[in-house]
PDB file of N, CA and C in Angstrom:
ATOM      1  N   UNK A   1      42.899  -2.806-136.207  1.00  0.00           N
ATOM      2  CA  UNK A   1      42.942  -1.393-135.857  1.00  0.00           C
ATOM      3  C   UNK A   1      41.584  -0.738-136.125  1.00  0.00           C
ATOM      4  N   UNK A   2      40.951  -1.015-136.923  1.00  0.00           N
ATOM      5  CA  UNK A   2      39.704  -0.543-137.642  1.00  0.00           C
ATOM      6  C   UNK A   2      38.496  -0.937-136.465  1.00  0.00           C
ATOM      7  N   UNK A   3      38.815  -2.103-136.232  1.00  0.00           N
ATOM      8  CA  UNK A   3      37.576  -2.745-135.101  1.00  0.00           C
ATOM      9  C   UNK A   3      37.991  -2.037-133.689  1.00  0.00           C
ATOM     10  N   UNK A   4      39.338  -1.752-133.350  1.00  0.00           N
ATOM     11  CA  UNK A   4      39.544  -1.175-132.413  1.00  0.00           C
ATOM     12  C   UNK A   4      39.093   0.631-132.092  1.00  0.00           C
ATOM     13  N   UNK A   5      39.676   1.010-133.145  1.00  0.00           N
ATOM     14  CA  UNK A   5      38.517   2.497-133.893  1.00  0.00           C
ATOM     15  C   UNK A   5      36.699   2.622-133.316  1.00  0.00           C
ATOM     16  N   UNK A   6      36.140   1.548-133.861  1.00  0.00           N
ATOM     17  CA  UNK A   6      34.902   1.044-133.895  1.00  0.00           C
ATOM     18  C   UNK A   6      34.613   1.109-132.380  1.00  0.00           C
ATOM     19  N   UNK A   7      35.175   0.535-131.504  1.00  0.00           N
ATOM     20  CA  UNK A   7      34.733   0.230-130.159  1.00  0.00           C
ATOM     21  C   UNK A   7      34.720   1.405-129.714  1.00  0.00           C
ATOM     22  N   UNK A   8      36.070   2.084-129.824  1.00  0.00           N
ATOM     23  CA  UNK A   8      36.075   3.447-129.093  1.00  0.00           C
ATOM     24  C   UNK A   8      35.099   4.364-129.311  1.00  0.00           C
ATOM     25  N   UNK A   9      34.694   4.844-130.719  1.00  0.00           N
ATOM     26  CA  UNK A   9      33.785   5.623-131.100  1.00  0.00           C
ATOM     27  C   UNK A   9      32.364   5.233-130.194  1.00  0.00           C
ATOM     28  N   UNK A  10      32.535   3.507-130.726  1.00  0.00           N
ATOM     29  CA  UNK A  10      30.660   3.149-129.204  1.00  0.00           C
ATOM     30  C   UNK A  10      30.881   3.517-128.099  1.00  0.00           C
ATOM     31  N   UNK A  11      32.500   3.463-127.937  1.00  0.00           N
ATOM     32  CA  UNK A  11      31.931   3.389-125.881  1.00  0.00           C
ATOM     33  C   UNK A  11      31.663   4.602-125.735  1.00  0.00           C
ATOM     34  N   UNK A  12      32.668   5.882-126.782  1.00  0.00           N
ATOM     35  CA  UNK A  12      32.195   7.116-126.287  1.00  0.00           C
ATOM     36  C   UNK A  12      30.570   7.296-126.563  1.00  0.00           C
ATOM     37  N   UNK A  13      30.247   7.024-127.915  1.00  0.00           N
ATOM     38  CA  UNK A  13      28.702   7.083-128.174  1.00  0.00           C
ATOM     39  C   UNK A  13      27.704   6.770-126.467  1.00  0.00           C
ATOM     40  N   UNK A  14      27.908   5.443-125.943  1.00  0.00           N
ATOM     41  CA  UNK A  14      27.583   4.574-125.191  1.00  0.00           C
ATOM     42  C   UNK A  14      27.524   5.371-123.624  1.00  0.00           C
ATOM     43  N   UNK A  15      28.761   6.094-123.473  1.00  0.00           N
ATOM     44  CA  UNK A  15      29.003   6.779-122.355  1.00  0.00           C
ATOM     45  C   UNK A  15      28.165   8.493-122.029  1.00  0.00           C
ATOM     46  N   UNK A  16      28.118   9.006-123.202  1.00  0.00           N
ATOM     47  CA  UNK A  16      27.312  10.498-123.852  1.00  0.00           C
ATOM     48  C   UNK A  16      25.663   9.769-123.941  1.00  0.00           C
ATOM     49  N   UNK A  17      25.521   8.928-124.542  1.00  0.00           N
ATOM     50  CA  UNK A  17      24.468   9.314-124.954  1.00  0.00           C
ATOM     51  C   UNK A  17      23.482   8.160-124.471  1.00  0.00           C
ATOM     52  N   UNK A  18      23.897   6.796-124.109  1.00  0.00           N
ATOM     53  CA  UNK A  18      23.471   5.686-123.504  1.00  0.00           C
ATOM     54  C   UNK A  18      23.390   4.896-124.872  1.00  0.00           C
ATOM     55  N   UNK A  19      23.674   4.549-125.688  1.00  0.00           N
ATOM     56  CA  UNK A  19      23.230   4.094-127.077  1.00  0.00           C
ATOM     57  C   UNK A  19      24.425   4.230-127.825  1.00  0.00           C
ATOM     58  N   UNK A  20      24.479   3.087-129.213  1.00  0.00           N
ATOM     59  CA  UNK A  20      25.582   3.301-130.241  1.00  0.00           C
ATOM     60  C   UNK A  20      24.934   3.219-131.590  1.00  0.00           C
ATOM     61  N   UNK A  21      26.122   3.982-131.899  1.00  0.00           N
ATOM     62  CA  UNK A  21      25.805   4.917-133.182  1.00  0.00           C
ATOM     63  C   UNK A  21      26.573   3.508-134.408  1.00  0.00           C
ATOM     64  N   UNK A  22      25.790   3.029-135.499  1.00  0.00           N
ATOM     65  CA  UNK A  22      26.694   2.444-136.466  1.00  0.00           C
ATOM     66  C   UNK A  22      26.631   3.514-137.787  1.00  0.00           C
ATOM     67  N   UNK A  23      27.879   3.925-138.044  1.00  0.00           N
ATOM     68  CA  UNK A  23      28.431   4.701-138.850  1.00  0.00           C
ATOM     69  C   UNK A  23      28.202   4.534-140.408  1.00  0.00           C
ATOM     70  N   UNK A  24      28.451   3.354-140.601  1.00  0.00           N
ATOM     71  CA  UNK A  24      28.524   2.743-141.818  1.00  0.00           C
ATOM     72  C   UNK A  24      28.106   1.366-142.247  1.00  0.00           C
ATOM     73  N   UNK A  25      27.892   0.800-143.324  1.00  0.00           N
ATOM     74  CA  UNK A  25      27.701  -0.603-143.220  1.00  0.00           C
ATOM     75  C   UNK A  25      28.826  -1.293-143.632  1.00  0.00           C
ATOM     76  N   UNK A  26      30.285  -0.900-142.938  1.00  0.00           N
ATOM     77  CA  UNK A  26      31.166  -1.778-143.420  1.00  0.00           C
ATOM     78  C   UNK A  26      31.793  -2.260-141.634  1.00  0.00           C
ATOM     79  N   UNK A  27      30.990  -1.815-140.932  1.00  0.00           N
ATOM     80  CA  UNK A  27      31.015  -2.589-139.732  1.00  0.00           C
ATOM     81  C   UNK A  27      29.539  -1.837-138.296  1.00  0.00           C
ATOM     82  N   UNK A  28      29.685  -3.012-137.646  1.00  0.00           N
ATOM     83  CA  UNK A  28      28.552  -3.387-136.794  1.00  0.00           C
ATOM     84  C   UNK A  28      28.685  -3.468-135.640  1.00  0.00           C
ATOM     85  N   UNK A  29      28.358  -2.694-134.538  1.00  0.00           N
ATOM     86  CA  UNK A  29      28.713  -2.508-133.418  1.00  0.00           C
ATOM     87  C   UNK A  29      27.272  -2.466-132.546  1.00  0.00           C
ATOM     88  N   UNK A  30      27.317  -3.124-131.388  1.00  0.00           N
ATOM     89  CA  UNK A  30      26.492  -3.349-130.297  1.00  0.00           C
ATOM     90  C   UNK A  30      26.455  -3.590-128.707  1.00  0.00           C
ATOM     91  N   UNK A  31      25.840  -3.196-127.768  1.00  0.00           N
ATOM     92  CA  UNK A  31      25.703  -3.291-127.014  1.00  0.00           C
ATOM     93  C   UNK A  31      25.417  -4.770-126.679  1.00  0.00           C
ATOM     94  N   UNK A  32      26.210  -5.604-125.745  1.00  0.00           N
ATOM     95  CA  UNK A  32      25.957  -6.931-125.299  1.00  0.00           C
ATOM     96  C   UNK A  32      26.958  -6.816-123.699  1.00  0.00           C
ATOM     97  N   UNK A  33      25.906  -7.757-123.255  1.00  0.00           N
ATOM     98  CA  UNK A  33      26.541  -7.996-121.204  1.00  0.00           C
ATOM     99  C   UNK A  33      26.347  -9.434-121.420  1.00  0.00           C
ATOM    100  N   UNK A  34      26.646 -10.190-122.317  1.00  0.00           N
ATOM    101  CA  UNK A  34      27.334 -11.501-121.779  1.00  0.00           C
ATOM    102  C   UNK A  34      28.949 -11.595-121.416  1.00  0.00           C
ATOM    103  N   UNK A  35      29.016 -12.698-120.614  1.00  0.00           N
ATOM    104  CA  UNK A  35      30.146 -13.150-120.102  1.00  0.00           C
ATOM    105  C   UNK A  35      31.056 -13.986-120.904  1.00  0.00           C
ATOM    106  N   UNK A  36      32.032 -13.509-120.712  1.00  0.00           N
ATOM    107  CA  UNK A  36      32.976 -14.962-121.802  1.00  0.00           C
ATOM    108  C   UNK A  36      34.211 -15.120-120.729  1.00  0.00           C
ATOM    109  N   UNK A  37      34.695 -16.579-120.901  1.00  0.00           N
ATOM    110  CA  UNK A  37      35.920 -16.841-120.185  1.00  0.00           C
ATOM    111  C   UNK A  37      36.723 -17.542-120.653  1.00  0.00           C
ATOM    112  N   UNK A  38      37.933 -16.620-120.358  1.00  0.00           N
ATOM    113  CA  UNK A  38      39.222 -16.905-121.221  1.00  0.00           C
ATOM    114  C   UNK A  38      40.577 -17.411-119.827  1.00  0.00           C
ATOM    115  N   UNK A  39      40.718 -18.401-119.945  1.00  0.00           N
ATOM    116  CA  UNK A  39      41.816 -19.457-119.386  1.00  0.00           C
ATOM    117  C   UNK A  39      41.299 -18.893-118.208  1.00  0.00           C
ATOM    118  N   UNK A  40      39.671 -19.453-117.560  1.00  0.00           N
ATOM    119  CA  UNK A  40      39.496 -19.594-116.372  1.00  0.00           C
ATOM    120  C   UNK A  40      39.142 -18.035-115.703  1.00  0.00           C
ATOM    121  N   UNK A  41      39.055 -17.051-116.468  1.00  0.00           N
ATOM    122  CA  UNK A  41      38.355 -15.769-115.735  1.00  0.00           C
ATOM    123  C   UNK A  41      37.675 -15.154-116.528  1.00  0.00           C
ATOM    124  N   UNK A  42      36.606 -15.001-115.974  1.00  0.00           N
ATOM    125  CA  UNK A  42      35.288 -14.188-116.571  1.00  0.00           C
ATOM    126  C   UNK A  42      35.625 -13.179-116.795  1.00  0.00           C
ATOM    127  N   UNK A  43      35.207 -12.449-118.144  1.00  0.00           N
ATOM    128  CA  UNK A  43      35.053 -11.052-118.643  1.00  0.00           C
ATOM    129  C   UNK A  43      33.486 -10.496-118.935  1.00  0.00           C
ATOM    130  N   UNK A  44      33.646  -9.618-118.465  1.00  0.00           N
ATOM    131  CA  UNK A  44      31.746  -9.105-118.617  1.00  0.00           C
ATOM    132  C   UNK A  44      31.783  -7.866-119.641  1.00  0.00           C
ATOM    133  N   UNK A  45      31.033  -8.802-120.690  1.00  0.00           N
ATOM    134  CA  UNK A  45      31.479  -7.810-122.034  1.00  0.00           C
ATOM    135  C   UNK A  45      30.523  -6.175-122.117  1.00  0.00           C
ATOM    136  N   UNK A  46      30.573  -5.648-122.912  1.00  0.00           N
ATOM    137  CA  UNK A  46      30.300  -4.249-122.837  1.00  0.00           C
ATOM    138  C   UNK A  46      29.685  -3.729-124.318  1.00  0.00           C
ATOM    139  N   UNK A  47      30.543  -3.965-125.245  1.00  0.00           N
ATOM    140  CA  UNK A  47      30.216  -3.599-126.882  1.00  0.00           C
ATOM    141  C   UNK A  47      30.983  -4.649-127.403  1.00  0.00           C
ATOM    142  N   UNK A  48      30.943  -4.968-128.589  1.00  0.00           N
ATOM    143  CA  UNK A  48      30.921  -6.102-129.755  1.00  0.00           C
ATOM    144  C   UNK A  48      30.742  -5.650-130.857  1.00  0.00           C
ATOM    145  N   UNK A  49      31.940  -5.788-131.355  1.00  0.00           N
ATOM    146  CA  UNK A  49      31.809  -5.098-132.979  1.00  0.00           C
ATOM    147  C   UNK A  49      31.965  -6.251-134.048  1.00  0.00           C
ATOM    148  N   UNK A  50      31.519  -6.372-135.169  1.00  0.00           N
ATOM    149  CA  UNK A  50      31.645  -7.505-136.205  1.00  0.00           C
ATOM    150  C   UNK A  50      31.949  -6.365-137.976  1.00  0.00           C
ATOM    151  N   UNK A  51      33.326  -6.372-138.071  1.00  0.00           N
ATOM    152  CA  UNK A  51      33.989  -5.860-139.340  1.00  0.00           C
ATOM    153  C   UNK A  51      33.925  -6.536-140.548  1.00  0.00           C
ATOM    154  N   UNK A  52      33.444  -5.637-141.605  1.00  0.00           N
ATOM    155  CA  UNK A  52      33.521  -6.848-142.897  1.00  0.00           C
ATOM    156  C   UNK A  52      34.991  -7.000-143.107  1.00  0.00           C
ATOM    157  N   UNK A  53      35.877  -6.677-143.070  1.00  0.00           N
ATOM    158  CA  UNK A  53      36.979  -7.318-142.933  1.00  0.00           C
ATOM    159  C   UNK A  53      37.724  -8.545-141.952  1.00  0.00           C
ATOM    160  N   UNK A  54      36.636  -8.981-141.472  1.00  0.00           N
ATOM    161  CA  UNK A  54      36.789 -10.303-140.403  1.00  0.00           C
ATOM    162  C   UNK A  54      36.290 -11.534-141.569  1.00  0.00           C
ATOM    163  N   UNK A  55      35.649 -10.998-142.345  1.00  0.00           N
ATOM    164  CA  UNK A  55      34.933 -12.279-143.576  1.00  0.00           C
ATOM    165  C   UNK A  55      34.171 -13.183-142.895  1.00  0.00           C
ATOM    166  N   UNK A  56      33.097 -12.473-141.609  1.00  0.00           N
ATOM    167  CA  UNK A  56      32.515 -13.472-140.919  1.00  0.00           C
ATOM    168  C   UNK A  56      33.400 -14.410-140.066  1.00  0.00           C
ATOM    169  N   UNK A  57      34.699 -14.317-139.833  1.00  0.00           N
ATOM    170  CA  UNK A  57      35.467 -15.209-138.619  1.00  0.00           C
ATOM    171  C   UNK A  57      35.169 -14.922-137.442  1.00  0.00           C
ATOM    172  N   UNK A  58      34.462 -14.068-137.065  1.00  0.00           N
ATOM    173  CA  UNK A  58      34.275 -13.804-135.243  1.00  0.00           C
ATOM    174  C   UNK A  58      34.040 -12.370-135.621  1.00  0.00           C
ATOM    175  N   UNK A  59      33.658 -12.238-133.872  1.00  0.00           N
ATOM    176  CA  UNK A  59      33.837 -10.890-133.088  1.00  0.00           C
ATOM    177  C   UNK A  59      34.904 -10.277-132.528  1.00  0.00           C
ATOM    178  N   UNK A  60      34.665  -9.140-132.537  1.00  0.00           N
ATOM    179  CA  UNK A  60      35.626  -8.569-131.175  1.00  0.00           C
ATOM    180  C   UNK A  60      34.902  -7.665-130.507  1.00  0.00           C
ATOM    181  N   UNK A  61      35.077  -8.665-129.163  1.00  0.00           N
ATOM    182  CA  UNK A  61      34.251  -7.898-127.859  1.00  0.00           C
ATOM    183  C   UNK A  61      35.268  -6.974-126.785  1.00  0.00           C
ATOM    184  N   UNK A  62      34.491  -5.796-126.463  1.00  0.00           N
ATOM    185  CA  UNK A  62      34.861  -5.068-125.316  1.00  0.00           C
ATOM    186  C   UNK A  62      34.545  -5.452-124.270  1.00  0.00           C
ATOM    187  N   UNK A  63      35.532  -5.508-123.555  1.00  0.00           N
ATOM    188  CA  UNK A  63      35.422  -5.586-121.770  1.00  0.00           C
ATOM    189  C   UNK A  63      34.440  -4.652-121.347  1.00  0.00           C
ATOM    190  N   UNK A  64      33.663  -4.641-119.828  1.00  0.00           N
ATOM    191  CA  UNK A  64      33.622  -3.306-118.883  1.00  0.00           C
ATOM    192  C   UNK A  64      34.644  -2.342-118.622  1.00  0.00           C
ATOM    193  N   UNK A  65      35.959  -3.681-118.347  1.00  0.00           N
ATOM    194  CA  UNK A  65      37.019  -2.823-118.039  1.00  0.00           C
ATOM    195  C   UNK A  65      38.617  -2.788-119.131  1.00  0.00           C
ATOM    196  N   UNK A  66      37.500  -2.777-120.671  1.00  0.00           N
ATOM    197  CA  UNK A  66      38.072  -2.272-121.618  1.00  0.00           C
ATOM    198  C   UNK A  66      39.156  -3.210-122.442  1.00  0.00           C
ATOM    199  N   UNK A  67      39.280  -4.591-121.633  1.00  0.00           N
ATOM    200  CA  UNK A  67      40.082  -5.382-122.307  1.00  0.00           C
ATOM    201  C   UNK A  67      39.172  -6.065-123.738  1.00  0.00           C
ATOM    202  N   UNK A  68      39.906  -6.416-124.776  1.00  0.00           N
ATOM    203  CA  UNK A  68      39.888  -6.940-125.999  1.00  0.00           C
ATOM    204  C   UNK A  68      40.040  -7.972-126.405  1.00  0.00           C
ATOM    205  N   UNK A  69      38.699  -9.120-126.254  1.00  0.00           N
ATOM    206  CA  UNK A  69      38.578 -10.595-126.462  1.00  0.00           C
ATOM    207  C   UNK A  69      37.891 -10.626-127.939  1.00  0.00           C
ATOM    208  N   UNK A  70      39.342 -11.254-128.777  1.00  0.00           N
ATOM    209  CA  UNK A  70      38.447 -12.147-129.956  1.00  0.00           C
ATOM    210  C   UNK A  70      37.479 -13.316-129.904  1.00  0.00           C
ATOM    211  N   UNK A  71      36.489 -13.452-130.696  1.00  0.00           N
ATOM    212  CA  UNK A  71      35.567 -14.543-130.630  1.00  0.00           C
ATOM    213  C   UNK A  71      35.366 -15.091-132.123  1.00  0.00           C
ATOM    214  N   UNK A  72      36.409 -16.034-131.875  1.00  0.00           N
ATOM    215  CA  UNK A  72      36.498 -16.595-133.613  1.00  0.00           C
ATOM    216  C   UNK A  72      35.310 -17.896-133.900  1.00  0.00           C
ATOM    217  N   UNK A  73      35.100 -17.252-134.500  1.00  0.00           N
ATOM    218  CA  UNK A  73      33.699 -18.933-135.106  1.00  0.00           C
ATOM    219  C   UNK A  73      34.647 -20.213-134.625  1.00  0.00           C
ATOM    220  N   UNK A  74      33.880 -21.166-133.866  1.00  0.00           N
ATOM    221  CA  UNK A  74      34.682 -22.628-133.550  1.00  0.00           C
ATOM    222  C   UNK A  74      35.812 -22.111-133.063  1.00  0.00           C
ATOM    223  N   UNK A  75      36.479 -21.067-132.574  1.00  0.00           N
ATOM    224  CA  UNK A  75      37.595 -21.490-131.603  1.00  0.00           C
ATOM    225  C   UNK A  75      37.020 -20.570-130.441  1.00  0.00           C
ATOM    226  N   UNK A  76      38.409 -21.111-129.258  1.00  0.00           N
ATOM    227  CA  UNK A  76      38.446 -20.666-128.140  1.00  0.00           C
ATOM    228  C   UNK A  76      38.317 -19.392-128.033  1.00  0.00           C
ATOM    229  N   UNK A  77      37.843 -18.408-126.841  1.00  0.00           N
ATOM    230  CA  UNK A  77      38.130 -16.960-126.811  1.00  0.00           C
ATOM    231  C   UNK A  77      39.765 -16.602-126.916  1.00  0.00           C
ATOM    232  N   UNK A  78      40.188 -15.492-127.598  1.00  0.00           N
ATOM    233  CA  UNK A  78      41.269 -15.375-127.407  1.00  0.00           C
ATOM    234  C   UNK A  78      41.244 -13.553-126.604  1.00  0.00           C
ATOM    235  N   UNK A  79      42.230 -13.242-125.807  1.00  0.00           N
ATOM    236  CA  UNK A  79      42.423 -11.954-125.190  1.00  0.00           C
ATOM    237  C   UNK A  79      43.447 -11.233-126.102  1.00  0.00           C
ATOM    238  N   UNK A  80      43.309  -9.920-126.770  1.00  0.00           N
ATOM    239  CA  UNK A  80      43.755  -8.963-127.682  1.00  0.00           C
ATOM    240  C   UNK A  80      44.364  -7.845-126.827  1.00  0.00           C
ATOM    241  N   UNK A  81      46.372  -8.345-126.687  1.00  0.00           N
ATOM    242  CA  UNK A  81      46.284  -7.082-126.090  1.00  0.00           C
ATOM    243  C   UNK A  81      46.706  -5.999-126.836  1.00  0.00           C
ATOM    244  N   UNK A  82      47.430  -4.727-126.226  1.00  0.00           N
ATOM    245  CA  UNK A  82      47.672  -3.389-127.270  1.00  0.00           C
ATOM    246  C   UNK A  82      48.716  -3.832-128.019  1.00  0.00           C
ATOM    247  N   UNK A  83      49.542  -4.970-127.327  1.00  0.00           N
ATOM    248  CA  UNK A  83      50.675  -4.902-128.745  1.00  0.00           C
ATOM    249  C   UNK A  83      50.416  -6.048-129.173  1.00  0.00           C
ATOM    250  N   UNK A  84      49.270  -6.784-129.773  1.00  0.00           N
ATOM    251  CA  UNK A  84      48.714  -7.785-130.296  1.00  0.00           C
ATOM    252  C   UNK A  84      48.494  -7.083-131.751  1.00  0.00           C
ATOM    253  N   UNK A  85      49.207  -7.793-132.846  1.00  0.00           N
ATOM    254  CA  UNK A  85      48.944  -7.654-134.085  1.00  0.00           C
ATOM    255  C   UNK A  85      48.685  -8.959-135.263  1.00  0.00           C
ATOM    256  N   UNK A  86      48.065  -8.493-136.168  1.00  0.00           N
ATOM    257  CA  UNK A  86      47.480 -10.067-136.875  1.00  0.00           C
ATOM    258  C   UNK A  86      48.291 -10.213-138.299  1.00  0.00           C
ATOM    259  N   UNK A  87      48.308 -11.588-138.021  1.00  0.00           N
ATOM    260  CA  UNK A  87      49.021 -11.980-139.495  1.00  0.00           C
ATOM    261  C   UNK A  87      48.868 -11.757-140.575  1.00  0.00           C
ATOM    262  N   UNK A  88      49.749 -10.995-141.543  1.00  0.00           N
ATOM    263  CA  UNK A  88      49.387 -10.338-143.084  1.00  0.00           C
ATOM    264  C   UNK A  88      48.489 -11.642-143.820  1.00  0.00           C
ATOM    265  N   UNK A  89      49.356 -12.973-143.931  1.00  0.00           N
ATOM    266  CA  UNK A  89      48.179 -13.707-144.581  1.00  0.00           C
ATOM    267  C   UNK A  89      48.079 -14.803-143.609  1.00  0.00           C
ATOM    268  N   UNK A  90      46.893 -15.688-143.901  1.00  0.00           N
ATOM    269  CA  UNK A  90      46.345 -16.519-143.187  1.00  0.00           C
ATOM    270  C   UNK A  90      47.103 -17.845-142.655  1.00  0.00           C
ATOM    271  N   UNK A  91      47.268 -18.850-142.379  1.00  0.00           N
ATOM    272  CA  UNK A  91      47.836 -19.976-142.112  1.00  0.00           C
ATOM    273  C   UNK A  91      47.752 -20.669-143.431  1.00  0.00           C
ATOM    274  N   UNK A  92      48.993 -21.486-143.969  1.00  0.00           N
ATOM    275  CA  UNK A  92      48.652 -21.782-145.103  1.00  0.00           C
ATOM    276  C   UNK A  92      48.542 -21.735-146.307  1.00  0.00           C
ATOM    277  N   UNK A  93      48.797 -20.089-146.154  1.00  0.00           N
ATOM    278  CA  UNK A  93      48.667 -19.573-147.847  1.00  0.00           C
ATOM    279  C   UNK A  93      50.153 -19.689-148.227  1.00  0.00           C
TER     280      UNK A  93
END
């Protein structure tokens, strides 16, 4: 929810002003136009945020057209949709 927060605040930043604003240093947000593809269709990314609450596991990138691809260190892209929520604890514990 926090990383999702994050994006919105850039795109509006991004859309007003051409540029993003990082708020704080407890997360990191940027402008990036690479491509990622998830089960065979290209997404052309937009902003990319990296949360210290990810503990360094990945990104989460914005679409152009606003969809929400995780980018976990060593795994596949995964697509984040609105009723996509994450596991209280990890695999394992």
């Amino acid at each position: 929810m926090e990383a999702r927060m994050c994006l919105k605040l850039a795109n509006d930043d991004l859309a007003k002003s051409g540029s993003v604003t990082n708020y704080n240093d407890s997360w990191k947000v940027w402008v990036n136009t690479s491509v990622v593809n998830v089960n065979g269709t290209n997404y052309g990314c937009k902003l990319m945020v990296q949360v210290h609450k990810f503990y360094n596991e990945g990104t989460l990138a914005q679409t152009t057209n606003d969809v929400l691809i995780w980018l976990g260190n060593g795994k596949p892209p995964k697509l984040i949709t609105a009723d996509y929520r994450p596991r209280l604890f990890p695999p394992g514990f």
